[in-house]
Structures are given as C-alpha cells and as structure tokens.
N, C-alpha and C. Protein backbone atom coordinates (compact mmCIF):
# COMPACT_ATOMS: atom_id res chain seq x y z
N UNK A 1 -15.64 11.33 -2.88
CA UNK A 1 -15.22 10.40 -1.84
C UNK A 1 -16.27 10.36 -0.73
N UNK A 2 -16.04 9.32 0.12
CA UNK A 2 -17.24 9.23 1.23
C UNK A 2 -16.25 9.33 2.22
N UNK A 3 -17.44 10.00 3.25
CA UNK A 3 -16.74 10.56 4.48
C UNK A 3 -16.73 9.01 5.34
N UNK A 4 -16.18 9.47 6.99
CA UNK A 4 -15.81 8.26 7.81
C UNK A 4 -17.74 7.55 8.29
N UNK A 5 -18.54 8.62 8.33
CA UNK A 5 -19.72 8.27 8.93
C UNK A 5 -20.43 7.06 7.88
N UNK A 6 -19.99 6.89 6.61
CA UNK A 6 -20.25 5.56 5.52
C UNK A 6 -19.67 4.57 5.67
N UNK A 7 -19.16 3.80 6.60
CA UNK A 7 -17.86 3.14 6.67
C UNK A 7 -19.30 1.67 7.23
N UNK A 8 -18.75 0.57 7.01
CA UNK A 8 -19.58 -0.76 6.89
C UNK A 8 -18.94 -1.54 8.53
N UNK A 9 -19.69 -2.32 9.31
CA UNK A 9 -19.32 -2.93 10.14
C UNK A 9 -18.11 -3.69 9.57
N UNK A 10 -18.46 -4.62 8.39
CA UNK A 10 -17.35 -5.44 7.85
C UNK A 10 -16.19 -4.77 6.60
N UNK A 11 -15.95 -3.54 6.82
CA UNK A 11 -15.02 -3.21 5.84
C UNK A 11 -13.59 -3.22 6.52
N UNK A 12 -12.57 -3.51 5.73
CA UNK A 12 -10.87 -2.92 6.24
C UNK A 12 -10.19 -1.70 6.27
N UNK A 13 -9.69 -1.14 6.54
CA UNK A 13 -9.02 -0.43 5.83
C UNK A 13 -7.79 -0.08 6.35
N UNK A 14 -6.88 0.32 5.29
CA UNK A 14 -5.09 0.75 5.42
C UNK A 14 -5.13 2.10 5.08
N UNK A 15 -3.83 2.74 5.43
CA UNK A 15 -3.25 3.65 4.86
C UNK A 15 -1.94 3.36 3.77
N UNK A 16 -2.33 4.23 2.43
CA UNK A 16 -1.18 3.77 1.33
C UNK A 16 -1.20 5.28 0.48
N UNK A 17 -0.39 5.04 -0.01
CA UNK A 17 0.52 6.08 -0.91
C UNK A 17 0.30 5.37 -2.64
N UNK A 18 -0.34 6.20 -3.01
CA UNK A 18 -0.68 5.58 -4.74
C UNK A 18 0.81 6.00 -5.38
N UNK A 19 1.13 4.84 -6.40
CA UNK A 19 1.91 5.27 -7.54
C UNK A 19 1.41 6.27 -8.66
N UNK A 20 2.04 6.66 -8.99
CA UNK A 20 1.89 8.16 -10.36
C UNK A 20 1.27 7.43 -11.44
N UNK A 21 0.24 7.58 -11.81
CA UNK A 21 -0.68 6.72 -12.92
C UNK A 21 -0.38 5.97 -13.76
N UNK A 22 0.74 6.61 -14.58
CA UNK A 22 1.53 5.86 -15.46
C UNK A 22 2.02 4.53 -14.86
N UNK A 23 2.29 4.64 -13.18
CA UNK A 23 2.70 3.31 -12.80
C UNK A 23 1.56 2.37 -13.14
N UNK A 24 0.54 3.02 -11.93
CA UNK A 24 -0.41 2.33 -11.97
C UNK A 24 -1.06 1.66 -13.08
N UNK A 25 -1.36 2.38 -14.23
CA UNK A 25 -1.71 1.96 -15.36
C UNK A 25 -0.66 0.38 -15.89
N UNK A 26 0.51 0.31 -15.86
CA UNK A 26 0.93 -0.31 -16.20
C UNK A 26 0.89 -1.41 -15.65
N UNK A 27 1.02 -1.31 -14.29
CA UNK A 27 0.75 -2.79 -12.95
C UNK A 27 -0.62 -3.38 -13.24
N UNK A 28 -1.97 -2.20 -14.01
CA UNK A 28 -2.98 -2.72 -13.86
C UNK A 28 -3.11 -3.60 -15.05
N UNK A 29 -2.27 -3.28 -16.14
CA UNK A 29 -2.35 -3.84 -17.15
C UNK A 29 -1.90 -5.57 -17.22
N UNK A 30 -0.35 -5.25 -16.27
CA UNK A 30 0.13 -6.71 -16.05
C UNK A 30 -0.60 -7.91 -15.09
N UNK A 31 -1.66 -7.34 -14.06
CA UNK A 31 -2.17 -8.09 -13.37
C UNK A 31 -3.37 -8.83 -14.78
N UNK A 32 -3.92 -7.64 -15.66
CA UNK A 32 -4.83 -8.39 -16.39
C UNK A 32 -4.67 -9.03 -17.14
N UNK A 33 -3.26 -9.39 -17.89
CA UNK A 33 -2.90 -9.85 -18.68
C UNK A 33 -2.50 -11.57 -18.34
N UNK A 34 -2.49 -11.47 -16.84
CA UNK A 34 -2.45 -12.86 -16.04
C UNK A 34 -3.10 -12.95 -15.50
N UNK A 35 -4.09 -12.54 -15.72
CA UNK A 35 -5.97 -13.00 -14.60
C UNK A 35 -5.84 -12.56 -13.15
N UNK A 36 -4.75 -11.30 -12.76
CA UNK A 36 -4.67 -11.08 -11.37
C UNK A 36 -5.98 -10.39 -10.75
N UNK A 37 -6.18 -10.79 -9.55
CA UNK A 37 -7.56 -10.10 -9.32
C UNK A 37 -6.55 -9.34 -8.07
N UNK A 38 -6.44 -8.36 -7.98
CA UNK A 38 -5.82 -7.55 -6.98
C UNK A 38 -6.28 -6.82 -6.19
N UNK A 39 -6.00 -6.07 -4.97
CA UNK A 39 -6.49 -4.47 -4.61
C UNK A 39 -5.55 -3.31 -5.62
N UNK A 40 -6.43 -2.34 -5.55
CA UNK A 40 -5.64 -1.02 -6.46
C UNK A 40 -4.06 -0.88 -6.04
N UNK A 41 -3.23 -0.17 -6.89
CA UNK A 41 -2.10 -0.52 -6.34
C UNK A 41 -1.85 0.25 -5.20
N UNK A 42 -0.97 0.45 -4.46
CA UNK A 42 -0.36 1.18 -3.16
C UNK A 42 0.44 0.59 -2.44
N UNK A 43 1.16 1.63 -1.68
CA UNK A 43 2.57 1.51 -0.78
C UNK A 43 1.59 1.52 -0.11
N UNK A 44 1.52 0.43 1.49
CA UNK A 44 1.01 0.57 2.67
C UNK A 44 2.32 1.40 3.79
N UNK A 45 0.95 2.33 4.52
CA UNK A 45 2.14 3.58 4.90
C UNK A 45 1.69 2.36 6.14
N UNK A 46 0.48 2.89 6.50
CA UNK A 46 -0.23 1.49 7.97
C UNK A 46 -1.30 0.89 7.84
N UNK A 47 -0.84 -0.57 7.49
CA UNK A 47 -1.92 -1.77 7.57
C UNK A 47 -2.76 -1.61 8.18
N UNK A 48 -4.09 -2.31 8.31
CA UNK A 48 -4.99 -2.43 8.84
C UNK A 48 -4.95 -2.85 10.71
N UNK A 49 -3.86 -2.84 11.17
CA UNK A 49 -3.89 -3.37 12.53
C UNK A 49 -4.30 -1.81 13.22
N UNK A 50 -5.81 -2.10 14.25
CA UNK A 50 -5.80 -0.33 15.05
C UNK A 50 -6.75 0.02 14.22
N UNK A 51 -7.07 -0.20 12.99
CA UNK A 51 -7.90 0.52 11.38
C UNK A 51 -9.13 -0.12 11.63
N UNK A 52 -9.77 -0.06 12.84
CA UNK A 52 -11.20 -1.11 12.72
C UNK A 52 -12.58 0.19 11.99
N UNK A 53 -13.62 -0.64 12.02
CA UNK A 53 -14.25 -0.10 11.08
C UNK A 53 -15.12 0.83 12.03
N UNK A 54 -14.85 1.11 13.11
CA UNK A 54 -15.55 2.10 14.32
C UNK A 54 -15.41 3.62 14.12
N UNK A 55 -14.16 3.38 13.04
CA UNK A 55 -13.03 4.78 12.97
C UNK A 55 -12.43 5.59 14.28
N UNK A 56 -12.39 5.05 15.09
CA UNK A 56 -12.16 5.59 16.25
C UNK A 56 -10.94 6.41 15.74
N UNK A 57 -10.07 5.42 15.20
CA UNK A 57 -8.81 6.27 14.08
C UNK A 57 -8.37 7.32 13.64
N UNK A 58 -9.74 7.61 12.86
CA UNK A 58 -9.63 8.16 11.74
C UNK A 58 -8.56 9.84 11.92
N UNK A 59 -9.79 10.69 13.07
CA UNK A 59 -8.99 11.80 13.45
C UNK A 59 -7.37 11.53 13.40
N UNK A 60 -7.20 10.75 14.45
CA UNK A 60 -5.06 11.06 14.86
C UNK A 60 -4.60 10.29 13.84
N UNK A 61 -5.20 9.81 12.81
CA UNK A 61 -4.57 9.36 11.28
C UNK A 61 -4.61 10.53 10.73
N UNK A 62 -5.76 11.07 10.42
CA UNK A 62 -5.33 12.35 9.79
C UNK A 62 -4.43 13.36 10.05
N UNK A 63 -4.31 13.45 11.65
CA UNK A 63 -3.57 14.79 12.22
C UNK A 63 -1.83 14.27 11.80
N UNK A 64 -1.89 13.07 12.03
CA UNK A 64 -0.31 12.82 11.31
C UNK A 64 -0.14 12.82 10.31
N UNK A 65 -1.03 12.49 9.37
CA UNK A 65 -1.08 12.70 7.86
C UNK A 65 -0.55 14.23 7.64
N UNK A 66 -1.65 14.87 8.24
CA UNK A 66 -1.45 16.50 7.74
C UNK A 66 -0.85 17.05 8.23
N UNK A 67 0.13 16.79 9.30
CA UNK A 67 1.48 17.27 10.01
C UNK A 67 2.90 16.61 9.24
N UNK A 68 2.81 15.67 8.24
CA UNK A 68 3.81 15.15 8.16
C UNK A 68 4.11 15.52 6.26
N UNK A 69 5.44 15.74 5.88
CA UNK A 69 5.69 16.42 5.17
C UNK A 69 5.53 15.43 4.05
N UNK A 70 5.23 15.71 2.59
CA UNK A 70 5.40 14.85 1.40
C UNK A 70 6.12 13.64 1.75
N UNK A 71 6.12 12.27 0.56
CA UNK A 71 7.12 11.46 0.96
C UNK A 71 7.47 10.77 -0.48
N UNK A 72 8.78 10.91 -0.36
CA UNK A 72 9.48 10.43 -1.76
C UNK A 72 9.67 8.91 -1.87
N UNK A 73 9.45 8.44 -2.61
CA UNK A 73 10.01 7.29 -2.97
C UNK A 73 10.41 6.81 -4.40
N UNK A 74 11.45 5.94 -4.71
CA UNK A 74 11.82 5.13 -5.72
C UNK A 74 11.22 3.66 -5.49
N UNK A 75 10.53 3.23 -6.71
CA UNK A 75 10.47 1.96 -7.04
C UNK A 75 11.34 0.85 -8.12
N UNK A 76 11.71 0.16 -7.64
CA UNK A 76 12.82 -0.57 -7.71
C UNK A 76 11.79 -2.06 -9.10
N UNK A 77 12.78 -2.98 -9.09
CA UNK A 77 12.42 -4.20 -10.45
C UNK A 77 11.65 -4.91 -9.11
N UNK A 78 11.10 -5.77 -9.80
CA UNK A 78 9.97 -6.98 -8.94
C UNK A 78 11.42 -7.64 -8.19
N UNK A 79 10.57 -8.58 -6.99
CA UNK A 79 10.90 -9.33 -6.48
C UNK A 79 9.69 -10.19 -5.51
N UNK A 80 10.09 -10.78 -4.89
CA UNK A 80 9.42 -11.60 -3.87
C UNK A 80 9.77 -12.02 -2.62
N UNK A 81 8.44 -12.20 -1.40
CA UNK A 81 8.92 -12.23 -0.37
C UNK A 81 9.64 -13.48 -0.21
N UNK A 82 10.20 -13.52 0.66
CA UNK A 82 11.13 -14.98 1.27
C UNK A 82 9.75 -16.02 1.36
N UNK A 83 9.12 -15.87 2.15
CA UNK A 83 8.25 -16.80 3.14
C UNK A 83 7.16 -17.01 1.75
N UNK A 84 7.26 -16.15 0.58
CA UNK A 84 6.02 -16.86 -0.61
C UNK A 84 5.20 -16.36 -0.80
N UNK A 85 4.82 -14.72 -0.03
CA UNK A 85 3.44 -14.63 0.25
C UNK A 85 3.28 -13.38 -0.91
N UNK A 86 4.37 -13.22 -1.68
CA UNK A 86 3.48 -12.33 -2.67
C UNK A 86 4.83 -11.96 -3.68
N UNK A 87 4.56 -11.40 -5.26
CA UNK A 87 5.89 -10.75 -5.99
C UNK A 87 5.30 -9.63 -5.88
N UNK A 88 6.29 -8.32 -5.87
CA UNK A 88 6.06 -7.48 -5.82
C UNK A 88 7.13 -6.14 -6.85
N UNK A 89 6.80 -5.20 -6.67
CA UNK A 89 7.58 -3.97 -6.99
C UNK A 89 8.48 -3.55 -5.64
N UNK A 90 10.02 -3.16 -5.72
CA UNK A 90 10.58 -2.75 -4.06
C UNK A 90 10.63 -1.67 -4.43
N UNK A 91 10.15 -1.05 -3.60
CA UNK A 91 9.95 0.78 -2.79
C UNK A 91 11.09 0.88 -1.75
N UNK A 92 11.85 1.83 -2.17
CA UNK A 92 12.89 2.52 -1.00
C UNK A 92 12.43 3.12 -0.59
N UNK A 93 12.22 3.96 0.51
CA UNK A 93 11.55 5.29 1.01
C UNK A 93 11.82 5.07 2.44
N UNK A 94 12.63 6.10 3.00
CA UNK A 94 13.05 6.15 4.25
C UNK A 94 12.00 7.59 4.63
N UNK A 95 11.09 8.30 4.19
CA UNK A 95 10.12 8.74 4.73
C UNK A 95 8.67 7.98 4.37
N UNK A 96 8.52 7.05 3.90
CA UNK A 96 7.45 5.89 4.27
C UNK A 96 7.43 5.67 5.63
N UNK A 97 8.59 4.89 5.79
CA UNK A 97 9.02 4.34 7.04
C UNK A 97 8.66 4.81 8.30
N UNK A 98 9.11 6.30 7.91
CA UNK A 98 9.07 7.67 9.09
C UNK A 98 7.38 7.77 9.31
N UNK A 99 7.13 7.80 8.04
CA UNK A 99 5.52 8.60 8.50
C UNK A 99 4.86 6.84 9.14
N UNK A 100 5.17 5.83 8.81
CA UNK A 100 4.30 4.60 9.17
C UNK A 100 4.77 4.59 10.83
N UNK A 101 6.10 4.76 10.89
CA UNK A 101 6.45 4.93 12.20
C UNK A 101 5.99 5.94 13.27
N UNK A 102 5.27 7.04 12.84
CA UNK A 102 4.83 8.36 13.45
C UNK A 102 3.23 7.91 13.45
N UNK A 103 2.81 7.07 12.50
CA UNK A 103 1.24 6.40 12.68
C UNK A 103 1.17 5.63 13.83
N UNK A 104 2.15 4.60 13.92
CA UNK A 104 1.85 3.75 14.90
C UNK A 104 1.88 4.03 16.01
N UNK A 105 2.98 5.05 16.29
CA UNK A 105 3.30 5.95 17.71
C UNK A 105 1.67 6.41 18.06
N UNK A 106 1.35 7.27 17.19
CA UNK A 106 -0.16 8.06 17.01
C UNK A 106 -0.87 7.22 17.97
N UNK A 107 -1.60 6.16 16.92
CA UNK A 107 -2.55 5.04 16.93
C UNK A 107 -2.38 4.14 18.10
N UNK A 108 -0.71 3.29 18.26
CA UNK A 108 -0.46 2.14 19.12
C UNK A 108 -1.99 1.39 19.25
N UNK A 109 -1.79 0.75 18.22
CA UNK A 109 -2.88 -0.70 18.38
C UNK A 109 -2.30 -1.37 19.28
N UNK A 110 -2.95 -1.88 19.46
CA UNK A 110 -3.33 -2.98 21.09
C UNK A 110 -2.48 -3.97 20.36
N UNK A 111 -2.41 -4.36 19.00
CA UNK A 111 -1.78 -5.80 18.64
C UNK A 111 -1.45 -5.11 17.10
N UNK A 112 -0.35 -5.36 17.21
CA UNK A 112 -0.07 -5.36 15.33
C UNK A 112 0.91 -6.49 14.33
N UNK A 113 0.88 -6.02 13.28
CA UNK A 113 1.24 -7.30 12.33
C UNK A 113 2.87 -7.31 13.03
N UNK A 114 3.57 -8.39 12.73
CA UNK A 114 5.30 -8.39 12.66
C UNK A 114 5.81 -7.66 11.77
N UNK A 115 5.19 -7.58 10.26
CA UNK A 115 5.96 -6.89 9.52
C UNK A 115 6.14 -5.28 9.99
N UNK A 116 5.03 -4.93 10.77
CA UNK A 116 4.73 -3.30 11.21
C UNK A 116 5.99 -3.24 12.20
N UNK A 117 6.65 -1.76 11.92
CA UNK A 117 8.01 -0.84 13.07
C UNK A 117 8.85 -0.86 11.99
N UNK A 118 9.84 -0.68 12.51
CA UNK A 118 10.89 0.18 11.81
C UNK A 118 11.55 -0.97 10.78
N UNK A 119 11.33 -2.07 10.84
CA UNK A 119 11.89 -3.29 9.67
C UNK A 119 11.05 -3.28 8.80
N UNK A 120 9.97 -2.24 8.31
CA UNK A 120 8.57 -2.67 7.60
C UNK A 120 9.17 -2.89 5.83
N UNK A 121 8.93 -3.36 4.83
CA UNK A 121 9.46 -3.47 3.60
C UNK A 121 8.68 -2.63 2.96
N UNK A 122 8.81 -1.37 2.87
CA UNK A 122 7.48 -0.82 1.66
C UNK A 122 7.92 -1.33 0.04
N UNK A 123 7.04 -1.51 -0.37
CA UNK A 123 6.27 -2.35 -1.74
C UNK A 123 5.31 -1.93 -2.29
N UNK A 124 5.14 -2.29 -3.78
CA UNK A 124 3.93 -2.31 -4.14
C UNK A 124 3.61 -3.83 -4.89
N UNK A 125 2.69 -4.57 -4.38
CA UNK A 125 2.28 -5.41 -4.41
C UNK A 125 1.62 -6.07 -6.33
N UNK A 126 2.05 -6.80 -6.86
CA UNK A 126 2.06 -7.33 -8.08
C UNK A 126 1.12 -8.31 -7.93
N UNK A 127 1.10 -9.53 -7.22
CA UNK A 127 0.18 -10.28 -7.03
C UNK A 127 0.57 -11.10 -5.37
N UNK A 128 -0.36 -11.28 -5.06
CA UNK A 128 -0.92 -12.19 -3.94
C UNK A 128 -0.73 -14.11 -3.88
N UNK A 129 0.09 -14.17 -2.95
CA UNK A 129 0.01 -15.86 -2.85
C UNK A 129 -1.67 -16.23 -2.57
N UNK A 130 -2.47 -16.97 -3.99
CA UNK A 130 -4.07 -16.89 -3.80
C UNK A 130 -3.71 -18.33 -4.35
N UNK A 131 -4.74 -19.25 -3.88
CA UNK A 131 -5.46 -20.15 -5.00
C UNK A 131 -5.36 -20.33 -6.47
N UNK A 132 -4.53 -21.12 -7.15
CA UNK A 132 -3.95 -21.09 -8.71
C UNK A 132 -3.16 -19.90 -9.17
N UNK A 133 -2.99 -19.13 -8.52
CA UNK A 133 -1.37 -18.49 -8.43
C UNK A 133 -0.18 -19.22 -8.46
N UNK A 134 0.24 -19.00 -9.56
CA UNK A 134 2.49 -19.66 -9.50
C UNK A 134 2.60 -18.24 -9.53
N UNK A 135 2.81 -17.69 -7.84
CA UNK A 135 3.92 -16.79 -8.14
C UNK A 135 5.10 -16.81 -8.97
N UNK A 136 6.25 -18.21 -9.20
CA UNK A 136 7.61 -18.09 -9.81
C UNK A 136 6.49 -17.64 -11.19
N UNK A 137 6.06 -18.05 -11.91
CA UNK A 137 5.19 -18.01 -12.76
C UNK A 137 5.17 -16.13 -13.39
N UNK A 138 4.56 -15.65 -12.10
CA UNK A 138 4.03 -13.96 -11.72
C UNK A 138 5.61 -13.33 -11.90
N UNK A 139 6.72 -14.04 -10.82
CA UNK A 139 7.71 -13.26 -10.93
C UNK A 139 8.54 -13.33 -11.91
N UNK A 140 8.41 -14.16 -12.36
CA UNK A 140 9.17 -14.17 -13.77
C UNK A 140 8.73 -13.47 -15.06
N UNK A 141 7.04 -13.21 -15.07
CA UNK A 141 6.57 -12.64 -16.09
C UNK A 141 6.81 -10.78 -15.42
N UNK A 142 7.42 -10.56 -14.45
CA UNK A 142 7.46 -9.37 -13.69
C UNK A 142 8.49 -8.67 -14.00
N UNK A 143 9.71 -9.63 -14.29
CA UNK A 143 10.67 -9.38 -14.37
C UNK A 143 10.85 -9.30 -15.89
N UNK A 144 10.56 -9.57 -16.49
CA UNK A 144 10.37 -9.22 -18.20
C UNK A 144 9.81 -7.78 -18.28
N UNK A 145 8.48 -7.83 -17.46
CA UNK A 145 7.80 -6.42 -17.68
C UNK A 145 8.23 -5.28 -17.39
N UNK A 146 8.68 -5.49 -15.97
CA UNK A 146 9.08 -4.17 -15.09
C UNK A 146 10.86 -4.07 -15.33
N UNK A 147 11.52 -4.50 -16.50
CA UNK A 147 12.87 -5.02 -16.53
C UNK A 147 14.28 -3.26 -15.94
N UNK A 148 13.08 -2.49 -16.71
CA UNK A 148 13.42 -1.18 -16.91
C UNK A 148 13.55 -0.76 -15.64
N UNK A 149 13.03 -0.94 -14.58
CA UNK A 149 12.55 -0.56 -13.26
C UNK A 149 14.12 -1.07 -12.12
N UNK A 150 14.92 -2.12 -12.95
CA UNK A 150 15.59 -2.61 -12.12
C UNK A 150 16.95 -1.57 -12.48
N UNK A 151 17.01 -1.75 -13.63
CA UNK A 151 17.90 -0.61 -14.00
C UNK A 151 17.70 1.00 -13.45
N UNK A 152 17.03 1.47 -13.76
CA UNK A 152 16.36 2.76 -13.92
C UNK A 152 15.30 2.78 -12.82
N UNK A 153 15.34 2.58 -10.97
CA UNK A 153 14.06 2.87 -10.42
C UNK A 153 13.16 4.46 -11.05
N UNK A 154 11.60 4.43 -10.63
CA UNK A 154 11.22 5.53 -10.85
C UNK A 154 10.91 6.27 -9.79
N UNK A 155 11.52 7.28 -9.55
CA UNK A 155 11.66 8.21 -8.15
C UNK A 155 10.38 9.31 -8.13
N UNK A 156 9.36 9.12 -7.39
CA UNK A 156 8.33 10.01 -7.34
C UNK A 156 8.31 10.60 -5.76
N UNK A 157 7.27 12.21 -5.95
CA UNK A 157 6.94 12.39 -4.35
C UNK A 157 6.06 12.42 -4.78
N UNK A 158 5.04 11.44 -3.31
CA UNK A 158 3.67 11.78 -2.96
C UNK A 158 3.47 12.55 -2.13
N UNK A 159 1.87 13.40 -2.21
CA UNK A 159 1.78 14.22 -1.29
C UNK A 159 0.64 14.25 -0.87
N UNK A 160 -0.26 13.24 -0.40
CA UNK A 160 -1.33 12.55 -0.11
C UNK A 160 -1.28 11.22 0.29
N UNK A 161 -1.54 10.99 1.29
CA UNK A 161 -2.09 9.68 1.52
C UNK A 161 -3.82 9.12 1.33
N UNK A 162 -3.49 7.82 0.90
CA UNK A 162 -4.66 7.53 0.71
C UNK A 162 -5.58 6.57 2.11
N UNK A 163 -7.18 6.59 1.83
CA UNK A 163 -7.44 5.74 2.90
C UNK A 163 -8.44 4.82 1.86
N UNK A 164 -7.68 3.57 2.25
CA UNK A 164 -7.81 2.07 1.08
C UNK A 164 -8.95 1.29 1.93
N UNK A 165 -10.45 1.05 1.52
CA UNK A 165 -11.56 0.48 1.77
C UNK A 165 -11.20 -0.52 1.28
N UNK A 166 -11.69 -1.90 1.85
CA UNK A 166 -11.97 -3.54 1.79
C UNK A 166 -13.49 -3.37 1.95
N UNK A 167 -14.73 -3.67 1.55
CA UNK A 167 -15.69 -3.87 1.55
C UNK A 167 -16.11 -5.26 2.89
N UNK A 168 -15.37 -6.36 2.26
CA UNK A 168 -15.52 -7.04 3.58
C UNK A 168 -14.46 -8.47 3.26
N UNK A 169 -15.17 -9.34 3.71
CA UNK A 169 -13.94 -10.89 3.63
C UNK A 169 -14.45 -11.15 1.78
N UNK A 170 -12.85 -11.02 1.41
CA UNK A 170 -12.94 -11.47 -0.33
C UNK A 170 -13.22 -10.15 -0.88
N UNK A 171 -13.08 -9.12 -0.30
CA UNK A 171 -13.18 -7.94 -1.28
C UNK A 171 -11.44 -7.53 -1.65
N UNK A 172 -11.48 -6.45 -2.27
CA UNK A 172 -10.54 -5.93 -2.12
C UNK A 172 -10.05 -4.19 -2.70
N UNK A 173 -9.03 -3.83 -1.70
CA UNK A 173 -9.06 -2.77 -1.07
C UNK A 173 -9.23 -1.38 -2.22
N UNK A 174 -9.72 -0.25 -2.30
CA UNK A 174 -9.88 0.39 -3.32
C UNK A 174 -9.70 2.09 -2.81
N UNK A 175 -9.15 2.86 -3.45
CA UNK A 175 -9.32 4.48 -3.01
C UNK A 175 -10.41 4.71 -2.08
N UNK A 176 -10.62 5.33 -0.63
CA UNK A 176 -12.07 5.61 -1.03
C UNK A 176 -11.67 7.27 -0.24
N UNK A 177 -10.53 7.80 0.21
CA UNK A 177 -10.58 9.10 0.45
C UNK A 177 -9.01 9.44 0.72
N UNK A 178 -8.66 10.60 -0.05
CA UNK A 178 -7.40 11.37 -0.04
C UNK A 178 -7.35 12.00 0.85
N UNK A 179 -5.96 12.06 1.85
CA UNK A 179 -5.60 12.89 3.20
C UNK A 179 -4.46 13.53 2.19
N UNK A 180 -4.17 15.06 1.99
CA UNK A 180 -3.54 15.75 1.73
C UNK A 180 -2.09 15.82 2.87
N UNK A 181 -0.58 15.27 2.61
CA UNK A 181 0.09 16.13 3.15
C UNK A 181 0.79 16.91 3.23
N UNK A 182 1.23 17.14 4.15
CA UNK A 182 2.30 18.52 5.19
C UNK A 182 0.87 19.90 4.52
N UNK A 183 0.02 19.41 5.30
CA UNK A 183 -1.09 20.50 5.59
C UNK A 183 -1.33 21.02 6.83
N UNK A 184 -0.43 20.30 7.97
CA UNK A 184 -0.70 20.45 9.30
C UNK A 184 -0.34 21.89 9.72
C-alpha cells in the first residue's frame, strides 16, 4: 500500500468497509457480465466530503478508525435509490452508522453531502446512474442474481477500514490502504 505522502492533487478519497471476497467476487462478476465499469466494491463508512487530497485528515481518520471497535453488518437483496441514482446491495449496520457518525464528529467538514448523519443508507453499490445505463434493466438482472441475499442476508464483521483512492475526474475509487480496527 502507499502511504498519505503519495496522494495526487486530483485524487478522491472515502472511507469504506470491503465485503468478504466471496461477496466481492460475485458483484465483480455481475457488473462484468453487464459491461459495469464500477469502483471496487464497499460500504462507505465517510464519503469524500472533508477527504481533500492535502490529507490534512488522514491522522483523526485514523485515530477513530483505531479507537473504534469491529463493525458487523448484514447485506440484504438489491434494491434502488428513490431519486435513480444507483441499484444497489442494502447493508444494515447500526455500527456503520456509529463509526461514520464518530468520523464526522472527528473531521466536521466545513460542508457535507445530505445523505451524510445519522439518516446515512449504508450499501454496497451494484451500478451507477452513468450514460447507457437502464438501471430497471441492472435491477432486475440484480434481483435474479443476488435472489438468495433477500431471503438469507449475509452477516459479516469487518475489522478494517479501508481508504478508497479516485485517481482523478472519471477514475474510479480502488483499495489503496487498510486502517486496522479497535486497535486504539
């Protein structure tokens, strides 16, 4: 992994929580099987609002990272947002929530998204409202795939957070360093 001192004037970056490979493997399979061009998968713990590429961040991201204990979640069958903007996998996790909520306290960006505070939806993202995207299209082929998922969520703990690089405008976001937690 590369440390914070490699970081690009024009890169993004979030904090997210990877699915257990087997997920991943499988999401990566369904995006290719419909030409999805995606970022890697992940629960966003905290979006990019505050995340500039200065890292001014980085430290009191980590210190909450590594003060804050594992975090469980179940993933639930696809769905989609109201407003269009993406189908996805639903994530329950009422310590997502907690630790995104203990980031922002941390951090308090000057300006953040609406979806960010205590209403946040954690997800893992299937595909993106893009250019020749039919989401109904995405969610319907989602709901065939992931059918098992609606019945049967799969309940994992993570115990790492990840920190998710964007290269710049039109990239998209990829591993580029593991924060271990409840190391604090």
């Amino acid at each position: 992994m590369t440390g914070p001192e490699n970081a690009h004037a024009n890169a993004s970056f979030l904090l997210g929580v990877r699915p257990p490979p087997g997920l991943g493997t499988r999401m990566d399979a369904f995006r290719t099987r419909l030409g999805l061009r995606e970022s890697a998968a992940h629960v966003t713990v905290k979006a990019r609002s505050g995340l500039g590429p200065e890292l001014r961040w980085w430290e009191a991201a980590r210190t909450v990272v590594a003060a804050s204990a594992p975090v469980r979640l179940n993933v639930g069958g696809p769905q989609a947002f109201r407003n269009g903007t993406a189908v996805y996998l639903g994530v329950t996790s009422p310590d997502v929530v907690a630790l995104h909520l203990r980031l922002l306290d941390s951090l308090n960006p000057p300006q953040r998204f609406g979806y960010e505070g205590p209403q946040m939806t954690p997800h893992l993202t299937l595909a993106l409202r893009r250019r020749g995207v039919d989401l109904g299209t995405v969610l319907e082929a989602a709901r065939a795939e992931f059918a098992d998922l609606k019945g049967q969520p799969l309940t994992f703990t993570a115990h790492e957070v990840w920190v998710m690089r964007k290269p710049g405008p039109g990239g998209l976001y990829v591993p580029w360093e593991a924060w271990p937690l409840g190391q604090g």
